[in-house]
C-alpha atoms as a PDB file:
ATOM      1  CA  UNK A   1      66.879  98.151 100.160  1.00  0.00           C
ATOM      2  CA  UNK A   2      65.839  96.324  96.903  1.00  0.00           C
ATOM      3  CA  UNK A   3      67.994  96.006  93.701  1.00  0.00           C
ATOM      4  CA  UNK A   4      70.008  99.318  92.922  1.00  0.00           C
ATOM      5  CA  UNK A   5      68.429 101.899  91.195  1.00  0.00           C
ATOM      6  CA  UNK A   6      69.752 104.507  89.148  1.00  0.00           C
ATOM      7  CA  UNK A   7      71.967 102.069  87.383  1.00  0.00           C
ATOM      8  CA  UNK A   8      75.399 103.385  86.157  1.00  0.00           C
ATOM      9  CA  UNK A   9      77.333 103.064  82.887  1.00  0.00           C
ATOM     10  CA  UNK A  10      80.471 102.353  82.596  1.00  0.00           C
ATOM     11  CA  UNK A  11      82.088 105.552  81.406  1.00  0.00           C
ATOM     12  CA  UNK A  12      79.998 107.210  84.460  1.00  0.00           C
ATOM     13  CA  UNK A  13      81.748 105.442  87.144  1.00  0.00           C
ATOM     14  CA  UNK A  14      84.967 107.516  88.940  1.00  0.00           C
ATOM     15  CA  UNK A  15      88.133 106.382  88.799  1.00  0.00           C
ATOM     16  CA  UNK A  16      88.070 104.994  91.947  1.00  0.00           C
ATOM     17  CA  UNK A  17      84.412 102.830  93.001  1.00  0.00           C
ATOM     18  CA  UNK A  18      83.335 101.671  96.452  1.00  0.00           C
ATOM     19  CA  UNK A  19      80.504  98.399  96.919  1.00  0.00           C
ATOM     20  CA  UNK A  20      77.618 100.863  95.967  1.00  0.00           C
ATOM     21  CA  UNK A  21      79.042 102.261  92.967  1.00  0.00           C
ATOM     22  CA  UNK A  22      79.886  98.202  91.882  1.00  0.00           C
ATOM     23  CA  UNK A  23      76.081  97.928  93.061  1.00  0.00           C
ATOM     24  CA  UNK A  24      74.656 100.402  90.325  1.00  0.00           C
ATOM     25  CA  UNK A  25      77.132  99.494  87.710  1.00  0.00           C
ATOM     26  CA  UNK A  26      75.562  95.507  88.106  1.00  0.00           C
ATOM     27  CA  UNK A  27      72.500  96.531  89.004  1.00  0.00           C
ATOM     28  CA  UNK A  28      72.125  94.732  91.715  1.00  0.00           C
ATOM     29  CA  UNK A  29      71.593  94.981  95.898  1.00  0.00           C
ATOM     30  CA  UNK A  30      74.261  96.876  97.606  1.00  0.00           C
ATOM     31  CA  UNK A  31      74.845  93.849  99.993  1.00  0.00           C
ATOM     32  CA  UNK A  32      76.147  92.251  96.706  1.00  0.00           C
ATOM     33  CA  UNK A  33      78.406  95.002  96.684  1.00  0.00           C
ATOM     34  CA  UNK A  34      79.924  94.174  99.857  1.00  0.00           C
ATOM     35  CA  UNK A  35      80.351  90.650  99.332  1.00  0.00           C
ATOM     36  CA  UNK A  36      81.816  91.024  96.158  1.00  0.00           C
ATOM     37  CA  UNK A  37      84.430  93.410  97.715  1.00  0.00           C
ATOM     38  CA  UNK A  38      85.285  91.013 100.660  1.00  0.00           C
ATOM     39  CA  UNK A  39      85.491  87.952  97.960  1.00  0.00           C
ATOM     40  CA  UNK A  40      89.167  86.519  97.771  1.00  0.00           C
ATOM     41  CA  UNK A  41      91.088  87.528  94.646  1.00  0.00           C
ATOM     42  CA  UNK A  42      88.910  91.094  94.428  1.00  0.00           C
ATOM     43  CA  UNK A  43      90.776  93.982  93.731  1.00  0.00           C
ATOM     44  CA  UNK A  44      89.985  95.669  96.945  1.00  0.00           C
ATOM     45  CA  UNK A  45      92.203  98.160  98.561  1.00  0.00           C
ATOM     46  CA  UNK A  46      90.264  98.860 102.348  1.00  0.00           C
ATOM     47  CA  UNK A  47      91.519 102.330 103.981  1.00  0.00           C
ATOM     48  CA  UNK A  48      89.982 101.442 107.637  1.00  0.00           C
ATOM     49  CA  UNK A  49      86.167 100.462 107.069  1.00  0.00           C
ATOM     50  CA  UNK A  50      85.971 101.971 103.221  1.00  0.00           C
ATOM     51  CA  UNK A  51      86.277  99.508 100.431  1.00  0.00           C
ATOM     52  CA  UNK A  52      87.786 100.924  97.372  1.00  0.00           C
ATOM     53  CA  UNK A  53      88.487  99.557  93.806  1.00  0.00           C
ATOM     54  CA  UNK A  54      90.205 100.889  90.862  1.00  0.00           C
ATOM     55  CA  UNK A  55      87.748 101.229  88.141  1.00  0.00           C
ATOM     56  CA  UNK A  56      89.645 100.113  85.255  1.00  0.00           C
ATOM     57  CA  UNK A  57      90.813  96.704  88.034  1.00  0.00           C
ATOM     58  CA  UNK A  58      87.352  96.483  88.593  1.00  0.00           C
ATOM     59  CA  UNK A  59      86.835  95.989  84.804  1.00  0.00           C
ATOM     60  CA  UNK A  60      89.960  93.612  84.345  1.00  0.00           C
ATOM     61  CA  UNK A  61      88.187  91.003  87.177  1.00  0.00           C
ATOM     62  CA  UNK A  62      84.983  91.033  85.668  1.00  0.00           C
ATOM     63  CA  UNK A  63      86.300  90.033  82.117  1.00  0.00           C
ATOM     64  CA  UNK A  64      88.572  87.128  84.196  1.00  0.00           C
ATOM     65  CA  UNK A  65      85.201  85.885  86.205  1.00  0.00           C
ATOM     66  CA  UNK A  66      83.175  85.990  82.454  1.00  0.00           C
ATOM     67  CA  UNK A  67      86.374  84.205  80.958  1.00  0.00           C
ATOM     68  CA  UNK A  68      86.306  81.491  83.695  1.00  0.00           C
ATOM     69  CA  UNK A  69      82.874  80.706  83.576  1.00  0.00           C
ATOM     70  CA  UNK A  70      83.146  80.405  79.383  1.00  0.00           C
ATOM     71  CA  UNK A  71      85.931  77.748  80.324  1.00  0.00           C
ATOM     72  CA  UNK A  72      83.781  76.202  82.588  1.00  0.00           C
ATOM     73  CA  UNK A  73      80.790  75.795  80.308  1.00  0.00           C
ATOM     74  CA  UNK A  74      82.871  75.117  77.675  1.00  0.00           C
ATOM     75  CA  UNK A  75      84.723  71.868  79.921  1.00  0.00           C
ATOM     76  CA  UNK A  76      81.253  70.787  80.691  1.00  0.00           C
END
């Protein structure tokens, strides 16, 4: 499977996302999805083998990771 298709905006994700939802939102291949989910620090409730994430968490960690790497650059 290539990069995900069928991206997905924002406002179109449920309230609750699994690794291919977070896989159409970034556009990118689901295995992406699944690391992301098994990364330390994600905000990843699993349920036996599903992966879930609250959408708005989901959207709190992103701004953190793109606040992070600013600080980094910036430090450079």
């Amino acid at each position: 499977m290539g990069t995900a298709k069928n991206r997905l905006m924002f406002d179109e994700l449920p309230d609750v996302i699994g690794p291919r939802e977070i896989a159409r939102y970034l556009g990118c291949h689901l295995t992406v999805g699944y690391e992301l989910v098994k990364r330390p620090g994600f905000p990843v409730i699993r349920i036996g083998r599903k992966y879930l994430v609250d959408k708005n968490s989901f959207s709190k960690w992103l701004i953190e990771q793109e606040t992070q790497e600013t600080q980094k650059a910036v430090s450079i």
